[in-house]
N, C-alpha and C. Protein backbone atom coordinates (compact mmCIF):
# COMPACT_ATOMS: atom_id res chain seq x y z
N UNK A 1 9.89 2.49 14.30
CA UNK A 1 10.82 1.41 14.58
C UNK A 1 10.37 0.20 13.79
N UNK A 2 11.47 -0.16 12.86
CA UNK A 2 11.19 -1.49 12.34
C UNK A 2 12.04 -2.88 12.71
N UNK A 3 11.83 -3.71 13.48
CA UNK A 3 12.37 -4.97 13.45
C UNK A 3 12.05 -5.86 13.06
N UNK A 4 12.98 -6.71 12.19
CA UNK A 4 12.80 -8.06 11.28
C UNK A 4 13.49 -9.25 12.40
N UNK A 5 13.17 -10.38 11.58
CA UNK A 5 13.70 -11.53 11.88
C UNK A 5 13.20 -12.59 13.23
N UNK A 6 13.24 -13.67 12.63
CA UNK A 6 12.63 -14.38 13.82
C UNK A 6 12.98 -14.26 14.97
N UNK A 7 14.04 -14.45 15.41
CA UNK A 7 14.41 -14.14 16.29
C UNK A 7 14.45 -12.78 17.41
N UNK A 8 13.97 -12.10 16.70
CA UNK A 8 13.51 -10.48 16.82
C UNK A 8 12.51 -10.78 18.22
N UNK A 9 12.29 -10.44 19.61
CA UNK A 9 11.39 -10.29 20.42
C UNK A 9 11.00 -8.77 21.23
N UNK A 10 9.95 -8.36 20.84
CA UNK A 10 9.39 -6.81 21.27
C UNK A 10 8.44 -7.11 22.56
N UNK A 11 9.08 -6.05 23.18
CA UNK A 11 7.67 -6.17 24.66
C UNK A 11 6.84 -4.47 24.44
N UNK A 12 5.38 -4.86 24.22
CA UNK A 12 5.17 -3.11 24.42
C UNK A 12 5.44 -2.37 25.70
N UNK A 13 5.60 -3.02 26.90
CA UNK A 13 6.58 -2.07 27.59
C UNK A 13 7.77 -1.46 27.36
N UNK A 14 8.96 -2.26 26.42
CA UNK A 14 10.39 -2.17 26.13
C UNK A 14 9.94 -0.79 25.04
N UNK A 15 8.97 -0.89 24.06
CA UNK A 15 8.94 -0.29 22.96
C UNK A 15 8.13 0.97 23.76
N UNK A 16 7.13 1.48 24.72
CA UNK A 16 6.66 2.34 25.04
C UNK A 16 8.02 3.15 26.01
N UNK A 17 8.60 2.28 26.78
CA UNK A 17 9.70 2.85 27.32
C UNK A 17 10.55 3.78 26.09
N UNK A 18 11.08 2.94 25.09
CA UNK A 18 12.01 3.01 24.40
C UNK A 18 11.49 4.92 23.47
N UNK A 19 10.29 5.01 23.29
CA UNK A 19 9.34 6.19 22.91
C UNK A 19 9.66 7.29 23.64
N UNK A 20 9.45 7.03 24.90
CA UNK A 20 9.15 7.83 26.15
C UNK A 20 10.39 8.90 26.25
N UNK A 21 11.72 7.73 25.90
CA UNK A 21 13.00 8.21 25.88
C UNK A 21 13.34 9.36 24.73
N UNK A 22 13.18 8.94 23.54
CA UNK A 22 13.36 9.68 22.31
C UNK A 22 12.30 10.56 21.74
N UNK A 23 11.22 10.72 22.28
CA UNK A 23 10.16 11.64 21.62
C UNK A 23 9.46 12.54 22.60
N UNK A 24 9.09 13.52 22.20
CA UNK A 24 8.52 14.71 23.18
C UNK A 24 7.40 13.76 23.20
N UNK A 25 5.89 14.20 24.51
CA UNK A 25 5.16 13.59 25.32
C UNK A 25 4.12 13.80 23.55
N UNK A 26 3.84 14.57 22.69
CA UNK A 26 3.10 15.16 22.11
C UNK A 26 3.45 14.41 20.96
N UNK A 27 4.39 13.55 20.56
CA UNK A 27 4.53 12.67 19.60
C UNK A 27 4.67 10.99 19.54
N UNK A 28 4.27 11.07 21.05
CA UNK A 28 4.37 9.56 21.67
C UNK A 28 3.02 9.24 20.46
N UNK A 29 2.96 7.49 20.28
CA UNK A 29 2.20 6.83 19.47
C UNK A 29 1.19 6.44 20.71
N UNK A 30 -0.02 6.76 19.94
CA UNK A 30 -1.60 6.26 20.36
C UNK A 30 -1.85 5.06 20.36
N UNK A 31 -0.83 4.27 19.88
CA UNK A 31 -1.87 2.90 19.29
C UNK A 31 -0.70 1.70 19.01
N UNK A 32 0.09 1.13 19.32
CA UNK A 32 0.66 -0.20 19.02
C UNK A 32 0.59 -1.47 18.00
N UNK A 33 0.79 -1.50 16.72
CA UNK A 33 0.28 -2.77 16.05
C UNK A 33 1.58 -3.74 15.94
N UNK A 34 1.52 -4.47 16.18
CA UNK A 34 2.60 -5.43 15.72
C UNK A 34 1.86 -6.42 14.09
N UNK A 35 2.47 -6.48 13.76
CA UNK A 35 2.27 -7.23 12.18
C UNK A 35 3.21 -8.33 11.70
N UNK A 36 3.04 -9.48 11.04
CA UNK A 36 4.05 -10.18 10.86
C UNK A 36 4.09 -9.46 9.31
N UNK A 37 3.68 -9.55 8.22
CA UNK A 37 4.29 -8.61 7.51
C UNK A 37 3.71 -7.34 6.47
N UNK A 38 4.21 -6.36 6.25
CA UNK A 38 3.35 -5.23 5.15
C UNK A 38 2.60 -5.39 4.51
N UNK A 39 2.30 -5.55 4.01
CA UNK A 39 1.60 -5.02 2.23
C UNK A 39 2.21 -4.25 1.56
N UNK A 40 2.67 -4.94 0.15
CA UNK A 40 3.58 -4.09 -0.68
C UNK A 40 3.00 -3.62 -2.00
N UNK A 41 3.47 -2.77 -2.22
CA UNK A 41 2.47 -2.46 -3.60
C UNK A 41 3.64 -2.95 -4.93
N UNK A 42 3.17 -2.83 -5.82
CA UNK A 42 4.21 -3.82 -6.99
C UNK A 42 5.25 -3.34 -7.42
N UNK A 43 5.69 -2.08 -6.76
CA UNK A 43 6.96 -1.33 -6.99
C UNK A 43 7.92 -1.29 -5.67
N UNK A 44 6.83 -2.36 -5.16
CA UNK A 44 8.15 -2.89 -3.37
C UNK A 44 8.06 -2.23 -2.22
N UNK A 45 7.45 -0.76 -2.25
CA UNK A 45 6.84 0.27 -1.46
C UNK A 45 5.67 -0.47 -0.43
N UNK A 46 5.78 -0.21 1.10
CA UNK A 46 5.06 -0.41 2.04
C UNK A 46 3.57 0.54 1.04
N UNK A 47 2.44 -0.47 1.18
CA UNK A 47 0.95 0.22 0.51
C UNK A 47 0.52 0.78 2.07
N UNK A 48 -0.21 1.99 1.41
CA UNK A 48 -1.08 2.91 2.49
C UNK A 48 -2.61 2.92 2.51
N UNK A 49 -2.79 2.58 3.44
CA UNK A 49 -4.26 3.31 3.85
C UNK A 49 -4.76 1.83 3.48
């Protein structure tokens, strides 16, 4: 799940709920980061690792 914009407000309850709903128990996420923004590599692509 990606949301932009200032106005944008996430609760990790809303977003663990929101998981719970759409994904089997075995693909739920371990770990929560919120970020204000990516790292892009110079071809505009989210960078990894």
């Amino acid at each position: 799940m990606w949301c932009q914009g200032p106005d944008v407000v996430l609760d990790v309850e809303d977003l663990i709920a929101h998981c719970r709903k759409h994904l089997t128990v075995h693909k739920l996420p371990q770990r929560i980061h919120f970020v204000q923004t990516w790292e892009m590599t110079a071809t505009g692509k989210v960078k990894r690792g």
